[in-house]
N, C-alpha and C. Protein backbone atom coordinates (compact mmCIF):
# COMPACT_ATOMS: atom_id res chain seq x y z
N UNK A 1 -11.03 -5.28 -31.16
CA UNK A 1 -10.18 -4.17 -30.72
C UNK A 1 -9.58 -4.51 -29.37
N UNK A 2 -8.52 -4.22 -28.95
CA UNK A 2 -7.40 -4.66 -28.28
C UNK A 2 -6.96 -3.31 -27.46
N UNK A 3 -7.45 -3.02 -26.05
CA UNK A 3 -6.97 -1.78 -25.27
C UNK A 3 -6.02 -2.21 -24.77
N UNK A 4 -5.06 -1.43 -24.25
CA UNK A 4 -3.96 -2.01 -23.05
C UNK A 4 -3.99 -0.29 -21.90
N UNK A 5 -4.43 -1.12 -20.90
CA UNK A 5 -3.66 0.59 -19.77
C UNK A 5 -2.61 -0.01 -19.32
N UNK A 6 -1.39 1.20 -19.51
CA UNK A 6 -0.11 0.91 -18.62
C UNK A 6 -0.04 2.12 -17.76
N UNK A 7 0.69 1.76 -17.04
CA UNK A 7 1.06 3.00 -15.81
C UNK A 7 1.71 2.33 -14.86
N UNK A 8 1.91 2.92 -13.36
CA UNK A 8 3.00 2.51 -12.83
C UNK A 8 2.17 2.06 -11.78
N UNK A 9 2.09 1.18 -10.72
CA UNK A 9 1.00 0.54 -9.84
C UNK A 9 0.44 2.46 -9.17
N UNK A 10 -0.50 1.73 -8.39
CA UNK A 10 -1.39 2.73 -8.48
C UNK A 10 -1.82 3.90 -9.05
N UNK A 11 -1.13 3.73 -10.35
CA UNK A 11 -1.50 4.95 -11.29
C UNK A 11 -3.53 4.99 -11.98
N UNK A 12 -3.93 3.64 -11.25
CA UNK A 12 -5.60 3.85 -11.35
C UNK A 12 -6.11 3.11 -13.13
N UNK A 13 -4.93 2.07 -13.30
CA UNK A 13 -5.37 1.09 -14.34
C UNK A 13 -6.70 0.13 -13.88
N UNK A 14 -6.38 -0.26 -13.19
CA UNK A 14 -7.70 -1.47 -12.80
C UNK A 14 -8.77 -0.54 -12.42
N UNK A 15 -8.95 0.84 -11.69
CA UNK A 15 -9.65 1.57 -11.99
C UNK A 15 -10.64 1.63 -13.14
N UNK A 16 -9.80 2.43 -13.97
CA UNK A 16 -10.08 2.94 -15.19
C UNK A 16 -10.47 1.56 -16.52
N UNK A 17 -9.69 0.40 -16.19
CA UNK A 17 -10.57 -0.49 -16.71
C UNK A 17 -11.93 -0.87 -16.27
N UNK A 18 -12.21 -0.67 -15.07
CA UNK A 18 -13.66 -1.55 -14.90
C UNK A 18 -14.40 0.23 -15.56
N UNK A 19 -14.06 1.39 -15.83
CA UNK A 19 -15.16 2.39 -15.52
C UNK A 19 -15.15 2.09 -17.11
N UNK A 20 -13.37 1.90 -18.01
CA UNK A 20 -13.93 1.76 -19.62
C UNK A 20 -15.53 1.03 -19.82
N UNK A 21 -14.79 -0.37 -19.48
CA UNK A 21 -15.92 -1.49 -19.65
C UNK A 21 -16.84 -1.14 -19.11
N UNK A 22 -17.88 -0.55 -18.51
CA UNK A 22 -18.86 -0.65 -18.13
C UNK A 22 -19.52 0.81 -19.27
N UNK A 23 -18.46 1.72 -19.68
CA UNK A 23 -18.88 2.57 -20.87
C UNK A 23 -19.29 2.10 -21.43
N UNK A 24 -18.42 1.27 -22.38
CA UNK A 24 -18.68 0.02 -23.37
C UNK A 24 -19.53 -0.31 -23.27
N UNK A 25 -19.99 -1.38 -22.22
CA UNK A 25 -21.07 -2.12 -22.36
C UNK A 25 -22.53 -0.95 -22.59
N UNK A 26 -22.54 -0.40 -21.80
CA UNK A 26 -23.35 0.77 -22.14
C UNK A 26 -23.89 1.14 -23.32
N UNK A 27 -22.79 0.94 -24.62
CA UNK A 27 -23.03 1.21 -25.60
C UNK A 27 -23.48 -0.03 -26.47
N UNK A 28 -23.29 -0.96 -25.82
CA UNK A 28 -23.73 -2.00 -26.58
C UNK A 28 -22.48 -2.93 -27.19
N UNK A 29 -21.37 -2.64 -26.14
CA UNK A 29 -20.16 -3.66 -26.99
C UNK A 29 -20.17 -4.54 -25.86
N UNK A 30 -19.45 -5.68 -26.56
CA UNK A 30 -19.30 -7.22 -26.11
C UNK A 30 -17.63 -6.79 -25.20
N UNK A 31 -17.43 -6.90 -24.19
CA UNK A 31 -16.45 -6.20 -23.81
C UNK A 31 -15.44 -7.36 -22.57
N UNK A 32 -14.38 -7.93 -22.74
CA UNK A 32 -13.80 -9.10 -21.74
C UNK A 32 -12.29 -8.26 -21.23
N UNK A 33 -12.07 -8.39 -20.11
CA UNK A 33 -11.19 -7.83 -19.35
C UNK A 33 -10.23 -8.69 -18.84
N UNK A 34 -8.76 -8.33 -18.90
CA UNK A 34 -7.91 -9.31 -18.12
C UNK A 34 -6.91 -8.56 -17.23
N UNK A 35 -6.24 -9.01 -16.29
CA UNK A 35 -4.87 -8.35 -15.44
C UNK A 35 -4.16 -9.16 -15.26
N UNK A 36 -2.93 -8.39 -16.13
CA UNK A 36 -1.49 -9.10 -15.58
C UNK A 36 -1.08 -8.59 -14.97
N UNK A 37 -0.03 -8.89 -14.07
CA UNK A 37 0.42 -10.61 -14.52
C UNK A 37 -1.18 -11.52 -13.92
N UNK A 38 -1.35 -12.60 -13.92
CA UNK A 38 -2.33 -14.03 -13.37
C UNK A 38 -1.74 -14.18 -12.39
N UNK A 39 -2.24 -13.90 -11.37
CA UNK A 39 -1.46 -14.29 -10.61
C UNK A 39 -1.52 -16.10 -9.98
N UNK A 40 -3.01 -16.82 -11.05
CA UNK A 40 -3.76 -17.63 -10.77
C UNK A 40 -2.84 -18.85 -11.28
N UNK A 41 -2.22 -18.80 -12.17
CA UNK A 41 -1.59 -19.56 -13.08
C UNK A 41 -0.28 -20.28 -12.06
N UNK A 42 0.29 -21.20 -12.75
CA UNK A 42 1.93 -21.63 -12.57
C UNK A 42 2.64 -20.52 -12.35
N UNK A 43 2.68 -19.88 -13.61
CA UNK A 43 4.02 -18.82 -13.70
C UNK A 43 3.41 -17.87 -13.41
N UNK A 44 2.32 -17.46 -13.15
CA UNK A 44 1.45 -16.10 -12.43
C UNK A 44 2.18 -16.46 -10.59
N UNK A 45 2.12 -17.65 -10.32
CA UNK A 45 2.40 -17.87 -9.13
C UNK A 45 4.32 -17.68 -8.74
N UNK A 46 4.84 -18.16 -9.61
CA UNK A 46 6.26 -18.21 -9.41
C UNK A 46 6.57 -16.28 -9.34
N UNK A 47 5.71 -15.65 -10.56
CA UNK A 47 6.16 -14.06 -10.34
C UNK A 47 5.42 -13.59 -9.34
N UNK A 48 5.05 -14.50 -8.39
CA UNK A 48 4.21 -13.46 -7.21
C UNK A 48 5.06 -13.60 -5.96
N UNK A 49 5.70 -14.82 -6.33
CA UNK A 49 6.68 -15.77 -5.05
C UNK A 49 8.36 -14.52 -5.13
N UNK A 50 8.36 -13.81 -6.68
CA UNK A 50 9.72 -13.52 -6.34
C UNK A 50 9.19 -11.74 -6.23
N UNK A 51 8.01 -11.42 -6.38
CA UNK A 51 7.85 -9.85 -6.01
C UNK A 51 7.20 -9.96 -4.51
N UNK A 52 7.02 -11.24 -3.88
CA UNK A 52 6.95 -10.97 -2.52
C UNK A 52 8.75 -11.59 -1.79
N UNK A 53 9.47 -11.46 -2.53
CA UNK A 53 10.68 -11.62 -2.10
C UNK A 53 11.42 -13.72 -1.91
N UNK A 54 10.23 -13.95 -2.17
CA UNK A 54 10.61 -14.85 -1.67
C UNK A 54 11.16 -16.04 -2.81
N UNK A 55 11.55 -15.70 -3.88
CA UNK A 55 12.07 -16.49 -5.03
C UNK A 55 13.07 -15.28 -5.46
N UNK A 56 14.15 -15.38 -6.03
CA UNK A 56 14.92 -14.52 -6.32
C UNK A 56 15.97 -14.55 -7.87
N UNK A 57 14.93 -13.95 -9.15
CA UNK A 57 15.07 -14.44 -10.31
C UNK A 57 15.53 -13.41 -10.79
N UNK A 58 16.53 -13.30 -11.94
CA UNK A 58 17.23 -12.42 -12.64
C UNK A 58 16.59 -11.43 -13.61
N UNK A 59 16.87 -10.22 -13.99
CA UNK A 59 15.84 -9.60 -14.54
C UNK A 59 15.40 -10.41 -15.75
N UNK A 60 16.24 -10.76 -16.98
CA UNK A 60 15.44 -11.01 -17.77
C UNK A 60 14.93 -12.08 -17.62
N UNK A 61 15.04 -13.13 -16.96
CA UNK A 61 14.49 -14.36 -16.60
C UNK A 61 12.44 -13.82 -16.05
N UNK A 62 12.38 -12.85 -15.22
CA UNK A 62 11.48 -12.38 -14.34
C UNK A 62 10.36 -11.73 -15.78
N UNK A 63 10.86 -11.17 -16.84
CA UNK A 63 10.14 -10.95 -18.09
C UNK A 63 10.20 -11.75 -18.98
N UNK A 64 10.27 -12.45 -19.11
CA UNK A 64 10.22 -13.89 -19.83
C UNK A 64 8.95 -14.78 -18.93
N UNK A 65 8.88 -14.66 -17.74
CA UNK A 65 8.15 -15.04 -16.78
C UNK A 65 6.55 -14.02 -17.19
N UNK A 66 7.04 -13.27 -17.04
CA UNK A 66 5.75 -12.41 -17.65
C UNK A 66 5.14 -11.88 -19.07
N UNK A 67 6.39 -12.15 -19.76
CA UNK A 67 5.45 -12.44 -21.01
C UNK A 67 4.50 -13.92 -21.42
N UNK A 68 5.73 -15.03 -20.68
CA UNK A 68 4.89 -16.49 -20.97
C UNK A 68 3.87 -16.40 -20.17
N UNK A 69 3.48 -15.65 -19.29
CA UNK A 69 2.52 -15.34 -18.11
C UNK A 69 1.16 -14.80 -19.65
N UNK A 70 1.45 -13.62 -20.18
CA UNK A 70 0.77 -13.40 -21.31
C UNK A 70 0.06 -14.24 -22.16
N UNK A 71 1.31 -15.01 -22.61
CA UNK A 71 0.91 -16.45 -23.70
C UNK A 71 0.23 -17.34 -23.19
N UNK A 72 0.04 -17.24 -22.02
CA UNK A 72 -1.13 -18.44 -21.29
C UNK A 72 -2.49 -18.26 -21.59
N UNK A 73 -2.32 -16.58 -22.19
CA UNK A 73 -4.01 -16.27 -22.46
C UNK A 73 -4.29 -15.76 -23.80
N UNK A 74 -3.14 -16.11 -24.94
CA UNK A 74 -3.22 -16.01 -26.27
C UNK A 74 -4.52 -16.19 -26.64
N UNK A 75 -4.64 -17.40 -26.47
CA UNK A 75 -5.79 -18.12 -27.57
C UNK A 75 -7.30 -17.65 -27.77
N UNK A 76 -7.14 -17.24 -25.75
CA UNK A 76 -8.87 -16.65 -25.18
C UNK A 76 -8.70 -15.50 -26.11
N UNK A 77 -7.37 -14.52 -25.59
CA UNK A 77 -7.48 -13.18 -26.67
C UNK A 77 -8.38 -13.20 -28.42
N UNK A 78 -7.57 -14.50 -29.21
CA UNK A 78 -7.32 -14.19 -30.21
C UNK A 78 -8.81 -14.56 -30.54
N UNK A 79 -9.09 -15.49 -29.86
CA UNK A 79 -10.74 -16.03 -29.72
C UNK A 79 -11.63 -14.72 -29.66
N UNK A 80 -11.77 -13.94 -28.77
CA UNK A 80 -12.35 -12.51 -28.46
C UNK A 80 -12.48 -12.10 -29.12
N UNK A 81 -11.32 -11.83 -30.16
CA UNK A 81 -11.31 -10.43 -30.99
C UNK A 81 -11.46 -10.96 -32.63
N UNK A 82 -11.26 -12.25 -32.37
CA UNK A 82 -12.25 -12.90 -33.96
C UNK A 82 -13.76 -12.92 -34.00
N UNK A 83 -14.02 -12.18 -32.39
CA UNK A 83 -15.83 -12.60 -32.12
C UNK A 83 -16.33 -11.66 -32.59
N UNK A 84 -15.16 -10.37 -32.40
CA UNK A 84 -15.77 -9.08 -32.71
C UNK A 84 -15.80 -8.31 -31.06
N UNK A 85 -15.34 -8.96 -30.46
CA UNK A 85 -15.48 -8.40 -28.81
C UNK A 85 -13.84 -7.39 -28.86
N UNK A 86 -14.35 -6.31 -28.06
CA UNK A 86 -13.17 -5.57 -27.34
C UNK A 86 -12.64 -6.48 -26.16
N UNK A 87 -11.67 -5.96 -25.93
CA UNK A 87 -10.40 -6.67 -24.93
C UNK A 87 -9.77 -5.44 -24.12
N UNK A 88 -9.93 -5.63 -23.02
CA UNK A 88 -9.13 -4.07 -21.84
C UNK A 88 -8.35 -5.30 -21.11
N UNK A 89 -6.46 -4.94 -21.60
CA UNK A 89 -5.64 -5.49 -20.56
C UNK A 89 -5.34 -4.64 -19.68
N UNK A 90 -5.49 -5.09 -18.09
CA UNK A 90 -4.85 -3.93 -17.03
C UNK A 90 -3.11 -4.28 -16.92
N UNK A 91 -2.44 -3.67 -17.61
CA UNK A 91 -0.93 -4.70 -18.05
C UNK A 91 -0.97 -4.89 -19.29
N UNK A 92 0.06 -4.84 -20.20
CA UNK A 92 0.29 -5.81 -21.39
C UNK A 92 1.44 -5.93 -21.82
N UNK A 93 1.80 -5.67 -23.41
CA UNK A 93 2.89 -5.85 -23.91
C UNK A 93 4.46 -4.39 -23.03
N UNK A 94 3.33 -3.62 -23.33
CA UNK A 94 4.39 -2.12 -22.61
C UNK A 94 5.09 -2.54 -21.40
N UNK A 95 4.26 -3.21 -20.36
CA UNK A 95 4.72 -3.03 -19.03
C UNK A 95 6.28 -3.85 -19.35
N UNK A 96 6.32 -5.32 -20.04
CA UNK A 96 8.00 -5.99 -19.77
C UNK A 96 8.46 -4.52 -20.63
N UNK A 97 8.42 -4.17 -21.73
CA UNK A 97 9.98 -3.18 -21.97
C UNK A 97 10.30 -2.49 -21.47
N UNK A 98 8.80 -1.89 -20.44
CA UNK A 98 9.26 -0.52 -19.36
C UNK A 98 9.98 -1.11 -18.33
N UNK A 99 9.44 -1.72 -17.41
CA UNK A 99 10.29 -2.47 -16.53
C UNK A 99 11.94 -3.40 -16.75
N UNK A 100 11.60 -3.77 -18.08
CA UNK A 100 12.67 -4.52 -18.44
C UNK A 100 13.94 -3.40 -18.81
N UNK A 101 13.52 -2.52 -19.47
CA UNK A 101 14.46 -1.53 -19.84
C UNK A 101 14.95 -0.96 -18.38
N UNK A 102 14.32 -0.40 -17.89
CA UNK A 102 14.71 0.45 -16.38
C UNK A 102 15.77 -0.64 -15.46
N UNK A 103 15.37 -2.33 -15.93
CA UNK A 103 16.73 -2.85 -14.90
C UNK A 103 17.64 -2.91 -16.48
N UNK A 104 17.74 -2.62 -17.14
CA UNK A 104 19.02 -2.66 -18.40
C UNK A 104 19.30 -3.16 -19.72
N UNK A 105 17.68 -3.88 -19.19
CA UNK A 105 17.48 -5.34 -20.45
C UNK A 105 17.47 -4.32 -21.96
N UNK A 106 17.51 -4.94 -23.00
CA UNK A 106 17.52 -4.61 -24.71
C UNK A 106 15.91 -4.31 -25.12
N UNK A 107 15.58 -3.19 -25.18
CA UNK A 107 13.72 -2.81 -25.41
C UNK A 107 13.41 -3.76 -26.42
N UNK A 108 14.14 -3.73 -27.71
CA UNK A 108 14.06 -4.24 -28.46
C UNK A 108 13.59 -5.80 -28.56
N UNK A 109 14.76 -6.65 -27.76
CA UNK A 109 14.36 -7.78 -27.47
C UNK A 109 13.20 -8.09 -27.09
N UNK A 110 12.88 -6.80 -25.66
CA UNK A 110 11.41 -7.00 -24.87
C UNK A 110 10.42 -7.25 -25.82
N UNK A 111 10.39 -6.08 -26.95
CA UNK A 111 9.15 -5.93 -28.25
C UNK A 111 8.96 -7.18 -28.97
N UNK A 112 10.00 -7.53 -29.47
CA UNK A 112 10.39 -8.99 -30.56
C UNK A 112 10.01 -10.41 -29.90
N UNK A 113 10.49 -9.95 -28.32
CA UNK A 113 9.37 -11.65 -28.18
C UNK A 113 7.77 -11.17 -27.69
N UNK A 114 7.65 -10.52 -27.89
CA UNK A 114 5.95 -10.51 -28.08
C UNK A 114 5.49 -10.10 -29.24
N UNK A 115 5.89 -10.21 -30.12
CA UNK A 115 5.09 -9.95 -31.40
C UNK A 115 4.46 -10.91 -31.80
N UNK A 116 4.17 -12.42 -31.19
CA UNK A 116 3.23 -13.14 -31.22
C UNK A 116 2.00 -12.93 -31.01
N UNK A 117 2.04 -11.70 -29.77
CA UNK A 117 0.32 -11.46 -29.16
C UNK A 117 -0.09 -10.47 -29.73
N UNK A 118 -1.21 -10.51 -29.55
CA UNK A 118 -1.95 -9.65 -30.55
C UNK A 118 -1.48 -8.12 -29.90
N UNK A 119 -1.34 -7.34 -31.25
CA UNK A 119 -1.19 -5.88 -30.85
C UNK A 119 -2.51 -5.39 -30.01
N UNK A 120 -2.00 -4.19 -29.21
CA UNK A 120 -2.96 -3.25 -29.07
C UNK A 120 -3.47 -2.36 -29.94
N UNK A 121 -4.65 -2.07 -30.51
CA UNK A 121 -4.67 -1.10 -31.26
C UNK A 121 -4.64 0.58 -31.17
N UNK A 122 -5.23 0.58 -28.91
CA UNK A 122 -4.59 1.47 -28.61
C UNK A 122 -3.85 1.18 -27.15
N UNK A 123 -2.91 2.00 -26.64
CA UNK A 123 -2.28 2.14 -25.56
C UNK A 123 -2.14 3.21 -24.56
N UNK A 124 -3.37 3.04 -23.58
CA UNK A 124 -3.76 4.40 -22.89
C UNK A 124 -2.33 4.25 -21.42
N UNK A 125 -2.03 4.94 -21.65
CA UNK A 125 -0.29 5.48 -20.66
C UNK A 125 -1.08 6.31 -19.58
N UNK A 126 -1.09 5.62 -18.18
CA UNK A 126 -1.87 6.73 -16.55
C UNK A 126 -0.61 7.17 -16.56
N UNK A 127 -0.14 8.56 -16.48
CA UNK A 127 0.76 8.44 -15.64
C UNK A 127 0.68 9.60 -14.63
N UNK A 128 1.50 8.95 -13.27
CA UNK A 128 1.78 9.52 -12.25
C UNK A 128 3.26 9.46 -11.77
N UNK A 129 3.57 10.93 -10.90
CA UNK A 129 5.00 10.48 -10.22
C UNK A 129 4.76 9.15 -9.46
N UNK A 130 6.10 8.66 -9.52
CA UNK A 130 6.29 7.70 -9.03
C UNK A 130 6.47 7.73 -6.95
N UNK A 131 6.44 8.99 -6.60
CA UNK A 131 5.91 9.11 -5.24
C UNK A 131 4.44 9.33 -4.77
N UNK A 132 3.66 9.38 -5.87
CA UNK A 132 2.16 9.45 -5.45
C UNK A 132 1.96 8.28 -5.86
N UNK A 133 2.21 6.91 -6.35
CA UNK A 133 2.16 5.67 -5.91
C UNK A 133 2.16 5.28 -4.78
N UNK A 134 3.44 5.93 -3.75
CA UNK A 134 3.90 5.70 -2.37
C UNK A 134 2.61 6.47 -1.83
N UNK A 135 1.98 7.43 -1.98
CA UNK A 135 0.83 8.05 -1.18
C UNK A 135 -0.08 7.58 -1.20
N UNK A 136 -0.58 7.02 -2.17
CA UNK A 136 -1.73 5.96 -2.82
C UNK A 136 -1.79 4.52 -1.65
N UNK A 137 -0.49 4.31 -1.79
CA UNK A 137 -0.45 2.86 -1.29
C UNK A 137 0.82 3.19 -0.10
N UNK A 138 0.94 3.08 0.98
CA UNK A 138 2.21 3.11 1.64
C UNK A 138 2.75 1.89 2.70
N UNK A 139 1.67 1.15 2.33
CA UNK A 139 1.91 -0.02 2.75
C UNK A 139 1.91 -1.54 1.75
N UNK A 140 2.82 -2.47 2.22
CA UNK A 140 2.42 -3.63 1.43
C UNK A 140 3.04 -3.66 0.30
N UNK A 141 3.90 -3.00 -0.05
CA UNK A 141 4.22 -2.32 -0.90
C UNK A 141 5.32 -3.71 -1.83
N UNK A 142 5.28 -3.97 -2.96
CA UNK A 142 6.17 -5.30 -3.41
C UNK A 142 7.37 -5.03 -3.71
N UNK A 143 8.13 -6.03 -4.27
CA UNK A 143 9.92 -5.63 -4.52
C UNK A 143 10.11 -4.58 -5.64
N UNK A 144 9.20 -4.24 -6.51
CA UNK A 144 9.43 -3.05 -7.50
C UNK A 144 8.70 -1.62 -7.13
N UNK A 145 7.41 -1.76 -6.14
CA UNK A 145 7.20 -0.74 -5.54
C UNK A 145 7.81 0.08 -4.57
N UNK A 146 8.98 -0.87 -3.71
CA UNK A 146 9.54 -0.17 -3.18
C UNK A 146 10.49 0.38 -3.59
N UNK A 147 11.37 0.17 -4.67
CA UNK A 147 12.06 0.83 -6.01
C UNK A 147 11.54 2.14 -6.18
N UNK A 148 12.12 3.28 -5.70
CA UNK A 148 11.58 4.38 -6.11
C UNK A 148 12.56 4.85 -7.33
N UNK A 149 13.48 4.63 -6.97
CA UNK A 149 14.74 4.59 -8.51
C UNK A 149 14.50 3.98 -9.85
N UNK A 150 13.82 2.76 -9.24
CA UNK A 150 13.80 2.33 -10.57
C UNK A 150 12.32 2.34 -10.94
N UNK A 151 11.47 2.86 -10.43
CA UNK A 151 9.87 3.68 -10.58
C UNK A 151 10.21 4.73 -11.54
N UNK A 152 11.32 5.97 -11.41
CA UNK A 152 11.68 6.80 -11.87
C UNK A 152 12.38 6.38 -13.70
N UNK A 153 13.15 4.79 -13.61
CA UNK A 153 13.34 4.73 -14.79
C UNK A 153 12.19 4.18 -15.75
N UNK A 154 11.61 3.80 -14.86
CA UNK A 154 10.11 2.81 -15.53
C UNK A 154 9.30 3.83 -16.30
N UNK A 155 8.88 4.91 -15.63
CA UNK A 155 8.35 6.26 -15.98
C UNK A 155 8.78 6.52 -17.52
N UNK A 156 10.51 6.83 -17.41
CA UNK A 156 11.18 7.34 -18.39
C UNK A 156 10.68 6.87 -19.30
N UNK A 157 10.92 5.28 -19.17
CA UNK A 157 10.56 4.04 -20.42
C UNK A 157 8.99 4.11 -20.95
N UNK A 158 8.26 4.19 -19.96
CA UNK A 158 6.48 4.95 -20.59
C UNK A 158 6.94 5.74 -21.04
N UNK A 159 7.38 7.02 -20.70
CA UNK A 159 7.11 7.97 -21.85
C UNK A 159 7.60 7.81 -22.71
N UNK A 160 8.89 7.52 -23.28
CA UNK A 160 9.37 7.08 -24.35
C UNK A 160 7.99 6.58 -25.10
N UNK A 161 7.63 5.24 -24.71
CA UNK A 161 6.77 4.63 -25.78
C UNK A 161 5.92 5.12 -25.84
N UNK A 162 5.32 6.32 -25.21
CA UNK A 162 3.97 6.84 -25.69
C UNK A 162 4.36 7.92 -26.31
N UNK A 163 5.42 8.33 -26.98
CA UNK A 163 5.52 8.93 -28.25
C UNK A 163 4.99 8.83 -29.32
N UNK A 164 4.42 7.38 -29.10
CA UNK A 164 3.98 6.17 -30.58
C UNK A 164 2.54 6.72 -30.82
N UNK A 165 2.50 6.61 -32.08
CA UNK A 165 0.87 7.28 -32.54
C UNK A 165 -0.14 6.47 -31.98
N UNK A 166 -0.07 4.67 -31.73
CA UNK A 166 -0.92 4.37 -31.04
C UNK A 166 -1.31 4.43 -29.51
N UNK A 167 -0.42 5.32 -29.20
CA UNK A 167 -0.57 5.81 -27.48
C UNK A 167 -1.10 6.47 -27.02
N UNK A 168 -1.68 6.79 -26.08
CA UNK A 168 -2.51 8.19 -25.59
C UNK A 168 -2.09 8.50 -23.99
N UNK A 169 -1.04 9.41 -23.79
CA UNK A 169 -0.76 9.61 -22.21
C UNK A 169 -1.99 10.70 -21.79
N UNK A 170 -2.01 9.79 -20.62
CA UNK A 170 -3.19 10.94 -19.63
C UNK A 170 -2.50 11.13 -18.48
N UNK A 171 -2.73 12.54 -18.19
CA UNK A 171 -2.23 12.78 -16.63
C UNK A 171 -3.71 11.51 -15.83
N UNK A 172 -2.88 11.09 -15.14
CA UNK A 172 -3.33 10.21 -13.91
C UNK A 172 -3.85 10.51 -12.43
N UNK A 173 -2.74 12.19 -12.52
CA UNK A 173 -2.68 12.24 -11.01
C UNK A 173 -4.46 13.46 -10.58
N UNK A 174 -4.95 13.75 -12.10
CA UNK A 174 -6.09 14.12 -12.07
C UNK A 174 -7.43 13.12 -11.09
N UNK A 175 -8.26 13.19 -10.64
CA UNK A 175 -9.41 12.65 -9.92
C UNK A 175 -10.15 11.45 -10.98
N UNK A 176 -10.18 10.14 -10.56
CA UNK A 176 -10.58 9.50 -11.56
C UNK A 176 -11.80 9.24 -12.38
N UNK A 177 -12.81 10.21 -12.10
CA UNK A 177 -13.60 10.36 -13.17
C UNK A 177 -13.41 11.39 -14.40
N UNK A 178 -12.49 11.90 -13.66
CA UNK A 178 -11.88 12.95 -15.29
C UNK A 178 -11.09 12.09 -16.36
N UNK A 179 -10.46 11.32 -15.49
CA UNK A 179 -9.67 10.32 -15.89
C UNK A 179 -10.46 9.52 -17.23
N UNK A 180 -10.95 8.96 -16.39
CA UNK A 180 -12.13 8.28 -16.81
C UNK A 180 -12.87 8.76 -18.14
N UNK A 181 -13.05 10.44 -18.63
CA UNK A 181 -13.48 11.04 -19.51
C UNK A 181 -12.58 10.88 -20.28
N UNK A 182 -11.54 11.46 -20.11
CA UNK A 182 -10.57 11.70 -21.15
C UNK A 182 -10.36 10.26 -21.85
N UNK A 183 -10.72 9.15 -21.20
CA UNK A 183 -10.03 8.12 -21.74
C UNK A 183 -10.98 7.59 -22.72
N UNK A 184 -12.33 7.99 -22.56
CA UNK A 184 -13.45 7.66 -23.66
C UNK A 184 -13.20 8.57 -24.37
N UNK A 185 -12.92 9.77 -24.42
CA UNK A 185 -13.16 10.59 -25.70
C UNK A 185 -11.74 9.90 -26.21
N UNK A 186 -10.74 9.84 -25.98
CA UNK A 186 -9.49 9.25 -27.00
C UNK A 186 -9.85 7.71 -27.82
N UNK A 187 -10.77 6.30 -27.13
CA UNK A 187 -11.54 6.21 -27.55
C UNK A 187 -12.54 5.75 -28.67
N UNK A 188 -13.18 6.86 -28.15
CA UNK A 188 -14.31 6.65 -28.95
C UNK A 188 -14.18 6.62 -30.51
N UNK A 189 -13.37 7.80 -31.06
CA UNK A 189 -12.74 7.83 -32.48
C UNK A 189 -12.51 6.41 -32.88
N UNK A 190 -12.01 5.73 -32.51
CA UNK A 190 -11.23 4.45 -32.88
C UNK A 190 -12.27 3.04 -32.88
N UNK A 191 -13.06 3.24 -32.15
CA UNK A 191 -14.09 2.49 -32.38
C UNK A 191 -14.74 2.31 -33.53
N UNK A 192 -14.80 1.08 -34.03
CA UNK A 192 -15.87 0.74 -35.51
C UNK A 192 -17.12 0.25 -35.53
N UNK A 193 -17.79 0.86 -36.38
CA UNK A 193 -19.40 0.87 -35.85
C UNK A 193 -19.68 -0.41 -36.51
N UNK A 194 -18.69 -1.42 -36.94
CA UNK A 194 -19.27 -2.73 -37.83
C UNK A 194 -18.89 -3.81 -36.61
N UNK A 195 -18.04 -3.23 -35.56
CA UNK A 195 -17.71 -4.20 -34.44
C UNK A 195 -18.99 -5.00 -33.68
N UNK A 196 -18.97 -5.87 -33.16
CA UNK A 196 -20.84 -6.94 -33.08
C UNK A 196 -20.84 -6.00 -31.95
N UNK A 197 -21.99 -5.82 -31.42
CA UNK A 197 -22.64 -5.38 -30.29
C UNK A 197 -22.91 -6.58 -29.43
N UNK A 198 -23.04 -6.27 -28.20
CA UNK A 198 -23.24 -7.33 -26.94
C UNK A 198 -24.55 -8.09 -27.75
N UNK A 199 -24.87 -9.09 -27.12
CA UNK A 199 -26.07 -9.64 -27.72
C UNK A 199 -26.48 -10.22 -25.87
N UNK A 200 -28.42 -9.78 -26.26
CA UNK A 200 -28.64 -10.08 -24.35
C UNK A 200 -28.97 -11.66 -24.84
């Protein structure tokens, strides 16, 4: 099984992933975590060089950058989830069409070159205004955080896709152990009791 949290930076994804996983494990699942973008990688490094300003790449060039940023970790994925292990991306397929759409790019396109990676089976959506990001964080802030305009279209573009039956929007701007609840009970349903359990 394949989670993805999207939301808009500090909407409390990397949060809410370490509190999933440690549910999980709790229960006895085999549970591996990742965040995009890598910033560890080649092209994890080139998209860190142009959101600290200092490389200056065209939009769709910059998601292409971050999906092949993705495909660097195909294999571990596909490995995982043939083990029987859950997978929590902080980032995934959602974030290029939201972002990509809000600077103008074709959603469509965004979707079609990732249909290589494995789906999510669900897609938990934090969301928050895009000025309680700025309250959260008001410093340090990168070349799309300081975008409050285009925070506002990014938003749009989440909600759009969490129309989709595999989505689940949570208010975000709630305290994050509520957070945190709501996101196990959506969940838990979806979980299969034939999935392997951790083994000590």
């Amino acid at each position: 099984m394949l989670i993805a949290f999207e939301g808009l930076d500090q909407s409390g994804k990397a949060t809410q992933t370490r509190q999933l996983r440690a549910r999980l494990e709790q229960h006895g699942r085999k549970v591996h975590t990742l965040s995009f973008p890598d910033y560890e990688t080649p092209i994890g490094r080139e998209i860190r060089s142009a959101l600290d300003d200092e490389r200056n790449f065209a939009a769709d060039v910059m998601q292409l950058l971050y999906v092949a940023n993705r495909f660097e970790h195909k294999a571990r994925i596909d490995s995982w989830l043939a083990n029987g292990a859950i997978v929590i991306c902080d980032r995934y397929r959602a974030s290029s069409v939201a972002y990509g759409e809000a600077q103008g790019l074709d959603p469509a396109w965004l979707e079609s070159m990732q249909h290589p990676l494995p789906a999510p089976e669900v897609t938990i959506y934090l969301d928050i205004a895009p000025e309680t990001g700025v309250r959260r964080k008001s410093a340090g802030r990168d070349l799309y955080e300081r975008d409050l305009s285009l925070l506002v279209r990014v938003r749009a573009s989440y909600r759009r896709q969490a129309a989709q039956p595999d989505w689940v929007l949570v208010n975000a701007e709630l305290p994050p152990d509520h957070v945190a609840d709501v996101v196990m009970r959506a969940i838990q349903p979806r979980l299969s009791p034939s999935s392997n359990p951790a083994r000590s």
